[in-house]
C-alpha atoms as a PDB file:
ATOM      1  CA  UNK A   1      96.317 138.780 167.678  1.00  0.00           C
ATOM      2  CA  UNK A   2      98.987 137.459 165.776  1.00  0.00           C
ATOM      3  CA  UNK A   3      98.394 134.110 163.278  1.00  0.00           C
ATOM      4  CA  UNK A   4     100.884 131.858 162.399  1.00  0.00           C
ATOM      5  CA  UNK A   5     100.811 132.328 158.695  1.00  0.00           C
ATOM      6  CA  UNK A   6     104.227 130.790 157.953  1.00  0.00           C
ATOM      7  CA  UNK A   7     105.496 133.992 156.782  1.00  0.00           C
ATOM      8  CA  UNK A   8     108.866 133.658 158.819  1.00  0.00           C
ATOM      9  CA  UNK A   9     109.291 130.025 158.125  1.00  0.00           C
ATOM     10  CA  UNK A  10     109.172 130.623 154.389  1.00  0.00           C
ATOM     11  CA  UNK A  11     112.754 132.302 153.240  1.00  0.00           C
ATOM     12  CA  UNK A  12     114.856 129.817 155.219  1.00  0.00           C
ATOM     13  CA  UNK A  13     112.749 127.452 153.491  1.00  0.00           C
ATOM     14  CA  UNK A  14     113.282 128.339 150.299  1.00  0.00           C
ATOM     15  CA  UNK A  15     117.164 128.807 151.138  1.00  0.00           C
ATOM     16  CA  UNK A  16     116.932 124.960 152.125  1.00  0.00           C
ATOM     17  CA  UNK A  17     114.769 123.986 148.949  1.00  0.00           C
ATOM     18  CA  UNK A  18     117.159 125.499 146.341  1.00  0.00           C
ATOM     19  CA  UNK A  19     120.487 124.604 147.835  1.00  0.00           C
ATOM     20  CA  UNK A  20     118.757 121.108 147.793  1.00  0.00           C
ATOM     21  CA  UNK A  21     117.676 121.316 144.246  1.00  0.00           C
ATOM     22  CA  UNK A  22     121.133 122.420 143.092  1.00  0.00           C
ATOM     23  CA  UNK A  23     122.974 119.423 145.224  1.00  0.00           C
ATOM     24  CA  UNK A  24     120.759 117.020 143.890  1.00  0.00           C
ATOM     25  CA  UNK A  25     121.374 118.506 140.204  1.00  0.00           C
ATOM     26  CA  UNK A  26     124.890 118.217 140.952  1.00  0.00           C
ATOM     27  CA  UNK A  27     124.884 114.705 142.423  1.00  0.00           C
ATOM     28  CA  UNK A  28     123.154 113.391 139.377  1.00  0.00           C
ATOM     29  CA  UNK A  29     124.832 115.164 136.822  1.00  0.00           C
ATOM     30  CA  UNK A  30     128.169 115.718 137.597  1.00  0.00           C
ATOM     31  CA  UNK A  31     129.131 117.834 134.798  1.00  0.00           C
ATOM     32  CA  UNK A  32     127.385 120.726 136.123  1.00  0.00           C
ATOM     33  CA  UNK A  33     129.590 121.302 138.526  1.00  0.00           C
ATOM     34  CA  UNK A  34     132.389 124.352 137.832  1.00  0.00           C
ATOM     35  CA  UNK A  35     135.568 123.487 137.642  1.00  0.00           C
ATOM     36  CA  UNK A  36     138.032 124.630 140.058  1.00  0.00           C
ATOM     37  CA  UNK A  37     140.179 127.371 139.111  1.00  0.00           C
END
């Protein structure tokens, strides 16, 4: 029997947290961002 331990949900979870955490990094300091080339 199977039990839904999360264990799928997590990595596209964690792909959603950390591009989060670096927009909101970006958003509120702007000089973080790279400059274009």
């Amino acid at each position: 029997w199977y039990q839904a331990n999360g264990l799928l949900i997590l990595p596209f979870s964690s792909f959603f947290l950390i591009g989060g955490l670096v927009w909101v990094i970006r958003t509120i300091r702007p000089e973080q961002v790279e400059p274009k080339e």
